[in-house]
Every structure is written in structure tokens, then in C-alpha cells.
Protein backbone atom coordinates (compact mmCIF):
# COMPACT_ATOMS: atom_id res chain seq x y z
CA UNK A 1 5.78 40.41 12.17
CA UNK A 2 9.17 41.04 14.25
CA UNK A 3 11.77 39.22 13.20
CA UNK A 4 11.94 37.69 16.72
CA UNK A 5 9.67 37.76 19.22
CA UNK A 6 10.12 37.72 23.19
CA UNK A 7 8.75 34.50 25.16
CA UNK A 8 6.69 35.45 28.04
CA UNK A 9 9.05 34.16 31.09
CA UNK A 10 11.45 36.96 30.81
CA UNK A 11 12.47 37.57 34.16
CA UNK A 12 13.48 41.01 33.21
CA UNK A 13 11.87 44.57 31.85
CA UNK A 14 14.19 43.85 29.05
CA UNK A 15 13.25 40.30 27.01
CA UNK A 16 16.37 38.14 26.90
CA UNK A 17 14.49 34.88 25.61
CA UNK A 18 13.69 35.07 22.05
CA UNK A 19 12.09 33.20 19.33
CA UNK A 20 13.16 33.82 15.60
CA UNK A 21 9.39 34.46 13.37
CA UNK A 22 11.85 33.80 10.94
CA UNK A 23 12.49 29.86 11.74
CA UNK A 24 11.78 26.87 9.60
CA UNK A 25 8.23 25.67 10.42
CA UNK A 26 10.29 22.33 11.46
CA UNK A 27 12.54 23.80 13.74
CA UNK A 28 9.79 25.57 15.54
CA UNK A 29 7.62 22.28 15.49
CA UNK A 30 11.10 20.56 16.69
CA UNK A 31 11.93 23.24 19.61
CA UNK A 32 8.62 22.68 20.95
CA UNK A 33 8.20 19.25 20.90
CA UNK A 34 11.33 18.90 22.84
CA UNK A 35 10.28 20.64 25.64
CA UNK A 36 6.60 19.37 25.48
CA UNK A 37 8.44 15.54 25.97
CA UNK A 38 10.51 16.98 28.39
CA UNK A 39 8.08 17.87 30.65
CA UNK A 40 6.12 14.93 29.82
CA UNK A 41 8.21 12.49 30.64
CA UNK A 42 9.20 14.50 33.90
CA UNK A 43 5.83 14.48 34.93
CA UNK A 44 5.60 10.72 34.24
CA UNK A 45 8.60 10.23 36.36
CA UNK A 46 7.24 12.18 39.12
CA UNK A 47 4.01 10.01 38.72
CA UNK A 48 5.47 6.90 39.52
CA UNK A 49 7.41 8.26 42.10
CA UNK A 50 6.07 7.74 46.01
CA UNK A 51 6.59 11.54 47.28
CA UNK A 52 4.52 11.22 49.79
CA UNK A 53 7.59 12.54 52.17
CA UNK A 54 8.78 14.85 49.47
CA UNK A 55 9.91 18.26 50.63
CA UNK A 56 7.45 20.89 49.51
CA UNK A 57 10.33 23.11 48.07
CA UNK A 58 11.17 20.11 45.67
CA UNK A 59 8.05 19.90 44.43
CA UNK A 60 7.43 23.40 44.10
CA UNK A 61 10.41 23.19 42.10
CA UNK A 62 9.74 20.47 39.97
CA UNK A 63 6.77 22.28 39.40
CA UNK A 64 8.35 25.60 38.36
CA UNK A 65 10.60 23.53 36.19
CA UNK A 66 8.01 21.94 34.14
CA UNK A 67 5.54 25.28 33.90
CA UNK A 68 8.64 27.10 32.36
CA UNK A 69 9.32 24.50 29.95
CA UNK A 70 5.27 24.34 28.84
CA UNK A 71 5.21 28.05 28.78
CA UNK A 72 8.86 28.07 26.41
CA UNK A 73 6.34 25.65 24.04
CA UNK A 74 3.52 27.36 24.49
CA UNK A 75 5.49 30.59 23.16
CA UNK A 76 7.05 28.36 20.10
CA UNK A 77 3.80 27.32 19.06
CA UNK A 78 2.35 30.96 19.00
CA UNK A 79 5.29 31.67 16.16
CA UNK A 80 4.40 28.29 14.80
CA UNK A 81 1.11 29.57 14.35
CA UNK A 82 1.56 33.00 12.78
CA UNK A 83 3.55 31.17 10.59
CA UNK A 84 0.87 28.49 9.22
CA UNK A 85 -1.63 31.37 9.59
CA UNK A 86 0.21 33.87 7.46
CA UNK A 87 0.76 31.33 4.88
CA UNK A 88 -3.14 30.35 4.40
């Protein structure tokens, strides 16, 4: 396995975002858990929120802001996993 491999919302042919194969399992665990609460408690936030006259743009926003911090876990998790999976 690379020592660090490129998360999937790189807006570019070349991969700026990166995650280290070589992290703690904690860290990873950590790193994704952040942005799994982040979004969580965005969402939650939103939830209680009326946005009934909510600008469309906003929302799409919001929306864009929470599927790039789910995909950012999403891509920890992967590493997580080759991790516990290469250790079995």
C-alpha cells in the first residue's frame, strides 16, 4: 500500500488531498469521526431550522458542504480499513 493515498474530491488531475496509510489506527478513527459529527450536527441544525424561504443556492451549498465532509470520512475510513484488514 502507498504510503498516502489521494481522497476522491480532488478538484484537480493532480491529487492535492491526501491521507497517510501510514497513520495511527486512532488518528484515522479520530479524523473521521470529526467530520462525520460535523456534518451531523450541521444537518441537525439545518433540521430544526424553518427554510422554507431559504435561497436555493444556500442550500445547495450547505449541501455541497456536508457531501464533501462525508466523502473526506468516507475516504479515512477506506485507509482505516486496509489497515484493520491488513492486520487480520
Amino acid at each position: 500500500m502507498s504510503a498516502h493515498i489521494s481522497m476522491t474530491h480532488n478538484e484537480d488531475s493532480i491529487p492535492v488531498l491526501l491521507v497517510s496509510s501510514e497513520a495511527p489506527l486512532d488518528v484515522l478513527h479520530n479524523s473521521a469521526a470529526s467530520r462525520f459529527l460535523a456534518v451531523t450536527q450541521m444537518m441537525e441544525s439545518l433540521a430544526s431550522l424553518d427554510i422554507s424561504s431559504a435561497k436555493g443556492a444556500d442550500v445547495q451549498q450547505l449541501a455541497h458542504a456536508a457531501a464533501m465532509l462525508l466523502r473526506d470520512g468516507c475516504d479515512v475510513m477506506d485507509v482505516l480499513g486496509r489497515q484493520i484488514r491488513l492486520r487480520v
